[in-house]
Protein backbone atom coordinates (compact mmCIF):
# COMPACT_ATOMS: atom_id res chain seq x y z
CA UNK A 1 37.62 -72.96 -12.10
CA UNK A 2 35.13 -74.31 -9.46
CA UNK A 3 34.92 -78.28 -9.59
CA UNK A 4 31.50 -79.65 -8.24
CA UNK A 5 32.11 -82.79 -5.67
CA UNK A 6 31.09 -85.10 -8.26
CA UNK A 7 34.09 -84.43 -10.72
CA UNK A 8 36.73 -87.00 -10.31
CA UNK A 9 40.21 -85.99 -11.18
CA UNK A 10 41.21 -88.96 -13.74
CA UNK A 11 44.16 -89.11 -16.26
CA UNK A 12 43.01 -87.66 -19.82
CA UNK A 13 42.20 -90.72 -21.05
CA UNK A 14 40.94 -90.22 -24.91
CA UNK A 15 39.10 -92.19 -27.62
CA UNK A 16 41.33 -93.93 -30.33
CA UNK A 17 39.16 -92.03 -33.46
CA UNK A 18 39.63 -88.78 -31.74
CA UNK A 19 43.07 -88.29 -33.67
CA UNK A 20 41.42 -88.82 -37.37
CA UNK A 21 38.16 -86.53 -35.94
CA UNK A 22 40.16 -83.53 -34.90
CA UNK A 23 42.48 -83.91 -38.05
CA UNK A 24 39.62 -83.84 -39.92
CA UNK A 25 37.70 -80.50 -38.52
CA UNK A 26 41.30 -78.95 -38.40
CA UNK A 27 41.55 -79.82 -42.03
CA UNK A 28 38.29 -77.95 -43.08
CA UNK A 29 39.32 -75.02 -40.67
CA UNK A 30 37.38 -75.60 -37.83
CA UNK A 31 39.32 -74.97 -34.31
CA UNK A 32 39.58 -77.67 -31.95
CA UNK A 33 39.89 -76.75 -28.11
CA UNK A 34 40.03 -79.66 -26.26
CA UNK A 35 39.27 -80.01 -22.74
CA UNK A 36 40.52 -81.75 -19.51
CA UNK A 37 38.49 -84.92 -18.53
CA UNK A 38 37.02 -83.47 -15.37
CA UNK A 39 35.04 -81.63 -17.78
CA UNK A 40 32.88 -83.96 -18.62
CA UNK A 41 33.08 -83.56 -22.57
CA UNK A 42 36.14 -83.89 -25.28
CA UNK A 43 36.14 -80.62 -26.25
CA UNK A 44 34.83 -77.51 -28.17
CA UNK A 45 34.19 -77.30 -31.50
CA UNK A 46 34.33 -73.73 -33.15
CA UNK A 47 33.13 -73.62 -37.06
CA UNK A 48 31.51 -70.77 -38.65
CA UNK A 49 30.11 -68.88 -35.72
CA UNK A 50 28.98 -71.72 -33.60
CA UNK A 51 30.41 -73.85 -31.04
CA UNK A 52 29.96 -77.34 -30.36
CA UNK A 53 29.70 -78.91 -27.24
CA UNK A 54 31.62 -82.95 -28.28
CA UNK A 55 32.20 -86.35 -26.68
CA UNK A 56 33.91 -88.58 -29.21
CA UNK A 57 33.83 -92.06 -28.68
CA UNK A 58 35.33 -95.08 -30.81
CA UNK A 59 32.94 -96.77 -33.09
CA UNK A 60 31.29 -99.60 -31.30
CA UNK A 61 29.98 -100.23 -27.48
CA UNK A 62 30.29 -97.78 -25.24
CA UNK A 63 28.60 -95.91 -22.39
CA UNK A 64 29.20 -92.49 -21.30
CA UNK A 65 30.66 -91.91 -17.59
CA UNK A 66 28.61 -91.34 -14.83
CA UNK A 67 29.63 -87.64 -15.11
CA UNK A 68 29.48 -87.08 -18.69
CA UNK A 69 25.89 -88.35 -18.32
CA UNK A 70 25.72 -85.75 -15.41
CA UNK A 71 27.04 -83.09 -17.91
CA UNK A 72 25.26 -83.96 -21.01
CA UNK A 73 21.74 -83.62 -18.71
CA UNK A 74 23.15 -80.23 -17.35
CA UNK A 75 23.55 -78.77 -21.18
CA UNK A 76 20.18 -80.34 -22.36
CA UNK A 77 18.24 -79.06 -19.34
CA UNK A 78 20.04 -76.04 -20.82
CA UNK A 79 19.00 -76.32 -24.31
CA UNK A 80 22.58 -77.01 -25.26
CA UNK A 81 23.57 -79.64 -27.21
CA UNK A 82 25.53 -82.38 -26.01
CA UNK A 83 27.18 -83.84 -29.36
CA UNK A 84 28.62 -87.85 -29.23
CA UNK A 85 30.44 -88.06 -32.73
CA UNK A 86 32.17 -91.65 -33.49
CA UNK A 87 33.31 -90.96 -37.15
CA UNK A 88 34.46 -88.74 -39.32
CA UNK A 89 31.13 -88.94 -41.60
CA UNK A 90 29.19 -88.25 -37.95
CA UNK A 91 31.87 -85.26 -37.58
CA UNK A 92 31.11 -83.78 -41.17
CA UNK A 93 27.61 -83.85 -40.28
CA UNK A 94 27.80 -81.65 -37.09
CA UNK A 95 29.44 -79.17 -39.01
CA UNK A 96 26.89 -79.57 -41.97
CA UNK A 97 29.11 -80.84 -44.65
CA UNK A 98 28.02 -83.89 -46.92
CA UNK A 99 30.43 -86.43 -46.59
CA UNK A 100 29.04 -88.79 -49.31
């Protein structure tokens, strides 16, 4: 894997709903691949022939890093995706399932 000079080599720090997120896409048989945080991004989300690019974050303030803003600017320019889910409902929704 090449790193650019702007990826910092941090602990995997993660979200506190990223446990009830993941058990929930598991749950509906969606496969979770989660990814290092030098990445820039939680992890990819495979459901049903398409894959998700997904930062989760806990409900409430936050900002993304420096680099995840870096990374979420690469995809766009792209014409990827970048998702930010915060709940379960928001996670249903990427996957198109009605959680009402």
């Amino acid at each position: 894997m090449v790193y650019n000079s702007c990826m910092s080599y941090t602990k995997n720090k993660r979200d506190k709903s990223e446990h009830e997120i993941v058990s929930f896409w598991r749950s509906v048989g969606a496969t979770w691949l989660e990814m290092p945080g030098e990445v820039g991004f939680d992890g990819l989300l495979v459901y049903r022939t398409l894959v998700h690019i997904v930062e989760i974050k806990s409900p409430g303030s936050w900002k993304l890093t420096p680099h995840e803003v870096e990374v979420r600017e690469r995809c766009e320019f792209e014409g990827v995706r970048y998702n930010i889910v915060e709940t379960v409902e928001e996670a249903g929704q990427l996957i198109g399932l009605d959680m009402l």
